[in-house]
N, C-alpha and C. Protein backbone atom coordinates (compact mmCIF):
# COMPACT_ATOMS: atom_id res chain seq x y z
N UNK A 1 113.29 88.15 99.30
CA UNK A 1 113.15 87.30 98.13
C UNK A 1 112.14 87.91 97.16
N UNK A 2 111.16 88.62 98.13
CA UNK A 2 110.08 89.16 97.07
C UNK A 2 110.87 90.57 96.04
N UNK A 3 111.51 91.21 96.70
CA UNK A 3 112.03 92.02 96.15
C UNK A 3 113.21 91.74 94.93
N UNK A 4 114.04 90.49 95.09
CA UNK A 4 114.65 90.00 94.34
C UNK A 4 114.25 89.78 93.04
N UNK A 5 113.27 89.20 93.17
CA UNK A 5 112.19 88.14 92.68
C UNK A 5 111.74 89.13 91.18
N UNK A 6 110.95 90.57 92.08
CA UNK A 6 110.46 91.53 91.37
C UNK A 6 111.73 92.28 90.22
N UNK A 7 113.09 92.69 91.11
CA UNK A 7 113.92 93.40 90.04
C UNK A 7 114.53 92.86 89.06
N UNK A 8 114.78 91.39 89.23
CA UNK A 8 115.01 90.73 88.18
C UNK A 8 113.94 90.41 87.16
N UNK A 9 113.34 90.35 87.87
CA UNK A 9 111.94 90.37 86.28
C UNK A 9 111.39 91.15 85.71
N UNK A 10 111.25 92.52 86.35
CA UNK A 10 111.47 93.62 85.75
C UNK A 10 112.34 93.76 84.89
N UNK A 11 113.45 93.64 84.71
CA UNK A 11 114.80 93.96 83.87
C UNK A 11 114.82 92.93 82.89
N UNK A 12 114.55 91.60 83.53
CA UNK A 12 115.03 90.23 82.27
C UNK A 12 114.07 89.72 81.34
N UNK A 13 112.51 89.60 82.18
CA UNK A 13 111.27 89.39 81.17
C UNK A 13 110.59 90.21 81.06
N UNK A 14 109.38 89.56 80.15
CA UNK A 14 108.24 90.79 80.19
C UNK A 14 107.38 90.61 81.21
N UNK A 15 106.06 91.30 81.14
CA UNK A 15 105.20 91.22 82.68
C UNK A 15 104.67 90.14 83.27
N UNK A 16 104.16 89.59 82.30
CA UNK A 16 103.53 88.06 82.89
C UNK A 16 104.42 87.05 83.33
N UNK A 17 105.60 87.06 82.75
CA UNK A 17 106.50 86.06 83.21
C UNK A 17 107.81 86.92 84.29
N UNK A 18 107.74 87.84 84.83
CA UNK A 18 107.73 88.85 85.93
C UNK A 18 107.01 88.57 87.06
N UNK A 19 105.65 88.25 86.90
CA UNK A 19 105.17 88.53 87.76
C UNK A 19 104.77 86.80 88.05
N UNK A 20 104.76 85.51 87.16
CA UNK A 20 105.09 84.25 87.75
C UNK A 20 106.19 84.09 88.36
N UNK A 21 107.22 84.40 88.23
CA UNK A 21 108.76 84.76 88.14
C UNK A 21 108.67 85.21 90.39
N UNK A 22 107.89 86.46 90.62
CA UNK A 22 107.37 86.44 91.66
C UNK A 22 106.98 85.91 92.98
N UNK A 23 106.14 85.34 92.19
CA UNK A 23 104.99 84.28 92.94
C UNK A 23 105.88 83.33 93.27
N UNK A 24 106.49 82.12 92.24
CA UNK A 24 107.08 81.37 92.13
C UNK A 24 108.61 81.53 93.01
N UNK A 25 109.23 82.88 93.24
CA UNK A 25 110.48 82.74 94.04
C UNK A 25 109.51 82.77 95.85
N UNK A 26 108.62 83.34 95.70
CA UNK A 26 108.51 83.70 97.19
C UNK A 26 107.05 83.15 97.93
N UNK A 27 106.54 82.50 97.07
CA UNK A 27 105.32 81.81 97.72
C UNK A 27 105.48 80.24 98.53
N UNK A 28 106.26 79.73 97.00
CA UNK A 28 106.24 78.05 96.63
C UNK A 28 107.56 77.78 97.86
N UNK A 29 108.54 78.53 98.61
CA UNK A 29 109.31 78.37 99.15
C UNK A 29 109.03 77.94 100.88
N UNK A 30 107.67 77.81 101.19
CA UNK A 30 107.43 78.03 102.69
C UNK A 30 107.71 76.74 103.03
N UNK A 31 106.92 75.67 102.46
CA UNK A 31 106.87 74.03 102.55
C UNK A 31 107.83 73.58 102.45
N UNK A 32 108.89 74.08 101.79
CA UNK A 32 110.62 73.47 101.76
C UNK A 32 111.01 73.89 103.15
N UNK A 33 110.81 75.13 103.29
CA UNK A 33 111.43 75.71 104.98
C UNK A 33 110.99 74.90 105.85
N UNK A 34 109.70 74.81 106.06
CA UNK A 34 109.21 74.25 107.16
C UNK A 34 109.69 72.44 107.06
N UNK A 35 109.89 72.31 106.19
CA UNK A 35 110.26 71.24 105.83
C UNK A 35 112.21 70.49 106.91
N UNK A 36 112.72 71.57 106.29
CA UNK A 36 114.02 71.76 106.66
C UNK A 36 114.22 72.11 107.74
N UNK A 37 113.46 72.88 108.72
CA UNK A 37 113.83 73.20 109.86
C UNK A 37 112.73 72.24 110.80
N UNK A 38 111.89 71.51 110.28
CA UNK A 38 111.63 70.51 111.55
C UNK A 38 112.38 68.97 111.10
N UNK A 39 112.80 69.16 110.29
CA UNK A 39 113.90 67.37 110.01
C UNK A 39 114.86 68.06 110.67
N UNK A 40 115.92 69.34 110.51
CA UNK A 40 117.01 68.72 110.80
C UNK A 40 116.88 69.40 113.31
N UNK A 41 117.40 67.98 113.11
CA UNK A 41 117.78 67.80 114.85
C UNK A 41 118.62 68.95 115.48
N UNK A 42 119.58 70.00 114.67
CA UNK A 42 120.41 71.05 115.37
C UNK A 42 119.62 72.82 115.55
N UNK A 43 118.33 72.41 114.90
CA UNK A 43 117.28 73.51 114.88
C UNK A 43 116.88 73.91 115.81
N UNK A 44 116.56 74.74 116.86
CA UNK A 44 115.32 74.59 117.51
C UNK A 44 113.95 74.57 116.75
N UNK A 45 112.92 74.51 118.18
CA UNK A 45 111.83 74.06 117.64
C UNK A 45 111.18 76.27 116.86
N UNK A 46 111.99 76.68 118.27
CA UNK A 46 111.05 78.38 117.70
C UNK A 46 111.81 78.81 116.29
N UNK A 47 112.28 78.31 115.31
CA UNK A 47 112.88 78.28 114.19
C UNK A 47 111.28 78.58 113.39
N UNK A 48 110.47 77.26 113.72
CA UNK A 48 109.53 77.59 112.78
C UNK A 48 108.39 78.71 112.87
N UNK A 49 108.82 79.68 113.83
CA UNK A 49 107.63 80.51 114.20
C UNK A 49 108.01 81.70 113.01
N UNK A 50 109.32 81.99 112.77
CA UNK A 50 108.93 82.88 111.37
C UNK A 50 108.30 82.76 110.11
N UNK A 51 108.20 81.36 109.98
CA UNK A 51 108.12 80.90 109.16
C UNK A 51 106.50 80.76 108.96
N UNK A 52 105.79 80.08 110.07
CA UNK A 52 104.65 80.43 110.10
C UNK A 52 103.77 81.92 110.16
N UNK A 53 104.93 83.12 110.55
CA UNK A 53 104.53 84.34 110.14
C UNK A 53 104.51 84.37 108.75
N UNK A 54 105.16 84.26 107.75
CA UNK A 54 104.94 84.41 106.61
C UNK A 54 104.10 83.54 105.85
N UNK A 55 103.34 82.49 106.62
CA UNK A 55 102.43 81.61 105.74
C UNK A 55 101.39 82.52 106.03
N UNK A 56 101.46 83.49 106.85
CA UNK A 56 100.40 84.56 107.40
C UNK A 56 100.74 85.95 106.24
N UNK A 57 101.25 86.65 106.18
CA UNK A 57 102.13 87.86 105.57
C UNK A 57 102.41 87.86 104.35
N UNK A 58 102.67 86.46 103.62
CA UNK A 58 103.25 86.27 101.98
C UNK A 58 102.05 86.63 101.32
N UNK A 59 100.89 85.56 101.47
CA UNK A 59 99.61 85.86 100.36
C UNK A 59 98.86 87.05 100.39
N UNK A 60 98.92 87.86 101.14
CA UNK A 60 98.00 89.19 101.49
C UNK A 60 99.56 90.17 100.17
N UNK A 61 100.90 90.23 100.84
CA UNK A 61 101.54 91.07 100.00
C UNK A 61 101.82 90.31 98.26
N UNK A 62 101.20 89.21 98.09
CA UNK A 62 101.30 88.81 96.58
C UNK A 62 100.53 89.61 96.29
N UNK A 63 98.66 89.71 97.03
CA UNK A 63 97.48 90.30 96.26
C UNK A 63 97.91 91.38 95.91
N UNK A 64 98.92 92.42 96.93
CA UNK A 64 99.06 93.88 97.10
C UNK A 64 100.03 93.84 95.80
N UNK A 65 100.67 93.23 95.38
CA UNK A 65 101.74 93.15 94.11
C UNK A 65 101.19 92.66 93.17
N UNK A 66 100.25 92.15 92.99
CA UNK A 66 99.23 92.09 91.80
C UNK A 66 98.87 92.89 91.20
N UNK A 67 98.12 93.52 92.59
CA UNK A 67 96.83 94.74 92.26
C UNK A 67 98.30 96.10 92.03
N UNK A 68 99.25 95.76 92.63
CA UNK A 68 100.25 97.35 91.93
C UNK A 68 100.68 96.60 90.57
N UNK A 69 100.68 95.65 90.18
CA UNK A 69 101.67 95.47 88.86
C UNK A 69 100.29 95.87 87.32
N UNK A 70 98.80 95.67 87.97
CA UNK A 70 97.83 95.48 87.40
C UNK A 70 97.55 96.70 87.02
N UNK A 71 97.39 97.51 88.08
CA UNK A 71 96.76 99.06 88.05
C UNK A 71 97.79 99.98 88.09
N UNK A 72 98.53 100.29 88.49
CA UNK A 72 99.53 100.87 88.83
C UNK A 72 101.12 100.89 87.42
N UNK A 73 101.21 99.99 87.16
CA UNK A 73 101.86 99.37 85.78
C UNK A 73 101.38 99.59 84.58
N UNK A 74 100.89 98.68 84.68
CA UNK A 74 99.69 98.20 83.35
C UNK A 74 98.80 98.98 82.96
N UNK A 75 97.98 99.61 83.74
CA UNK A 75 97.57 100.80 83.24
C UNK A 75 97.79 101.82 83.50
N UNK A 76 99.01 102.28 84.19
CA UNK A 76 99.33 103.77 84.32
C UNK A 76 98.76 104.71 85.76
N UNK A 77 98.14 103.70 86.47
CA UNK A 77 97.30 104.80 87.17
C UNK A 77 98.75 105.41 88.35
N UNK A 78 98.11 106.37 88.68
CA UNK A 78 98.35 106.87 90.25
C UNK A 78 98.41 106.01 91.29
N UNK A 79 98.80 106.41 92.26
CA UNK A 79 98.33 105.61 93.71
C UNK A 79 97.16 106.05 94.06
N UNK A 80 96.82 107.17 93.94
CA UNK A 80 95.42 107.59 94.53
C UNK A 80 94.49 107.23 93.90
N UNK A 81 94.86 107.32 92.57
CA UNK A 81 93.39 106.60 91.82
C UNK A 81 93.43 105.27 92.03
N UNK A 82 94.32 104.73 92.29
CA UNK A 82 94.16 102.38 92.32
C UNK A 82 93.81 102.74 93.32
N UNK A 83 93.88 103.79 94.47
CA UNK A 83 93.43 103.44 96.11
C UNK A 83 91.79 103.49 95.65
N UNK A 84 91.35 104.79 95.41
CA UNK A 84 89.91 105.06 95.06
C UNK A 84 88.77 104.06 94.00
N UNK A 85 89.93 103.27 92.95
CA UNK A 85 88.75 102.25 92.45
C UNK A 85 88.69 101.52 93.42
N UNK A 86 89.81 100.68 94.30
CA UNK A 86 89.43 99.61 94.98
C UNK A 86 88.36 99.80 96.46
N UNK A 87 88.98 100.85 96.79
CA UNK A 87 87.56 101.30 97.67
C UNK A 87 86.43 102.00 97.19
């Protein structure tokens, strides 16, 4: 979804509304899941254990898609140089 999320907004808007565009397909979606797979009765219960991996996994790769759309984009850098300011 994150990847979805990203090529369409790349192509259709500009950056800021790209990169809400983002956030908004692949963050705001966990609480509906978890939602849906403990109401309905034909689920099991280990349904929700992926799901709780990504309440773990989503916000760490938003920061990492920030900090590339920020530095990496926006201003042009390298990978080696966004690695070297942030450390």
């Amino acid at each position: 979804i994150l990847a979805a999320g990203a090529g369409l907004g790349r192509t259709l808007l500009d950056t800021e509304r790209s990169v809400a565009l983002v956030y908004a397909t692949s963050m705001r979606n966990l609480s509906i899941a978890v939602a849906v797979v403990v109401a309905a009765e034909s689920v099991p219960a280990e349904a929700v254990l992926p799901i709780a991996l990504a309440y773990i996994l989503q916000p760490p790769l938003g920061a990492i898609y920030m900090h590339y759309r920020r530095d990496m984009v926006g201003e042009g850098l390298s990978l080696r140089e966004a690695i070297t300011e942030v450390v």
